[in-house]
Protein backbone atom coordinates (compact mmCIF):
# COMPACT_ATOMS: atom_id res chain seq x y z
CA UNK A 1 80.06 91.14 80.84
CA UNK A 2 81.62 93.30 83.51
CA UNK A 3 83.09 89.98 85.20
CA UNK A 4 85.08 89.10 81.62
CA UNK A 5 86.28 92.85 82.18
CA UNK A 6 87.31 92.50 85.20
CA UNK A 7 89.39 89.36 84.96
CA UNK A 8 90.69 90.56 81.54
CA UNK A 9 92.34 93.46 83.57
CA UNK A 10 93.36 90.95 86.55
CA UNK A 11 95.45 89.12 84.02
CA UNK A 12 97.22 92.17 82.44
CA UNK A 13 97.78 93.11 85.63
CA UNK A 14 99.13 89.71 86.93
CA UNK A 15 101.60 89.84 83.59
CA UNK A 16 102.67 93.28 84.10
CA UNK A 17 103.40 92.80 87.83
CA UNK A 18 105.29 89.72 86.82
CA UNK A 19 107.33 91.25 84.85
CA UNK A 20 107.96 94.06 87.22
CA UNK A 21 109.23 91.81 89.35
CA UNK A 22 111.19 89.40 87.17
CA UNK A 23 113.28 92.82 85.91
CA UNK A 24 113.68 94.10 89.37
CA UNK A 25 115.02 91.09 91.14
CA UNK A 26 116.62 90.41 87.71
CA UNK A 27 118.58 94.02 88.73
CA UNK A 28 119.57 92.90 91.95
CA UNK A 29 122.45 91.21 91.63
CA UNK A 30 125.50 91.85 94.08
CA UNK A 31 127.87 94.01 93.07
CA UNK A 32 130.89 92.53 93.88
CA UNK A 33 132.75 95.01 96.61
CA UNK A 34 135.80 95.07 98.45
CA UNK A 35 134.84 95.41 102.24
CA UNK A 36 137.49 97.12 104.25
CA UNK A 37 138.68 95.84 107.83
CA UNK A 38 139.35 98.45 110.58
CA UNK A 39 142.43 98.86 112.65
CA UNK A 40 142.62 96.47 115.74
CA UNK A 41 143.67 99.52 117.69
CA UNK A 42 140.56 101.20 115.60
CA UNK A 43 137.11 100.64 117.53
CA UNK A 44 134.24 99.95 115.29
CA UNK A 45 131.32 102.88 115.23
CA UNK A 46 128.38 101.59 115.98
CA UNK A 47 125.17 104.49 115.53
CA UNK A 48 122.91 104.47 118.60
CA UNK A 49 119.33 105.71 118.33
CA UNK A 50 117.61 107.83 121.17
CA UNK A 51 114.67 105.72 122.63
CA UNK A 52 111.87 108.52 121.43
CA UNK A 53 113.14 108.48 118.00
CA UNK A 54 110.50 106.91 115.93
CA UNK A 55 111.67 103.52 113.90
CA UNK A 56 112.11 104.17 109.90
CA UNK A 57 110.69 101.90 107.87
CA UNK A 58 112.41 100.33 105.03
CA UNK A 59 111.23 102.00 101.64
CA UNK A 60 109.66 99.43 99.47
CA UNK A 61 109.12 100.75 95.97
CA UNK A 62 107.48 97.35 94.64
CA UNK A 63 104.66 97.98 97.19
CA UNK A 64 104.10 101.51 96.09
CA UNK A 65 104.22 100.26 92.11
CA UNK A 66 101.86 97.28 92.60
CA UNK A 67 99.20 99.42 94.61
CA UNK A 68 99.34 102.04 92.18
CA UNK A 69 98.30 99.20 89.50
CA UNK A 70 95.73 98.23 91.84
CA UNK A 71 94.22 101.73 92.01
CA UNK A 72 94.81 101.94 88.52
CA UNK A 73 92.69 98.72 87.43
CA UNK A 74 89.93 99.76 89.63
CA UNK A 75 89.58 103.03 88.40
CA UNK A 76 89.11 101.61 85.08
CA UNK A 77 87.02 99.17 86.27
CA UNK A 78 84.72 102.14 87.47
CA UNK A 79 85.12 104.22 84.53
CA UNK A 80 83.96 101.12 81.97
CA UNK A 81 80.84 100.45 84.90
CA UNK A 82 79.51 103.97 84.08
């Protein structure tokens, strides 16, 4: 019984993740932008990083949304166990 529970919320999961992503790369599309060229005479700025400072990570907001779902699911998943 708690195995058809399980995979029940698997598959909601699956669908809502799916269309998570299907919207967000859906969203994605490149605005079209007019880049601008610098002078010749005009050197181009390049920013340099100290060696100690640490590296940033890109921010990945997918990630966060599909391990909250995860966390989510197996919450419930505890709560109908009890």
């Amino acid at each position: 019984m708690i195995g058809i529970v399980r995979d029940t919320w698997r598959a909601v999961l699956f669908v809502v993740v799916a269309c998570l992503l299907r919207e967000v790369f859906a969203e994605r599309a490149p605005p079209a932008v007019a880049t601008q060229v610098a002078p010749a005479w005009q050197p181009v700025h390049v920013p340099v990083m100290p060696a100690h400072a640490p590296m940033q990570h890109p921010e990945r907001p997918l990630r966060r949304v599909g391990s909250a779902f995860v966390e989510l699911a197996d919450s419930v998943i505890g709560v109908v166990r009890r």
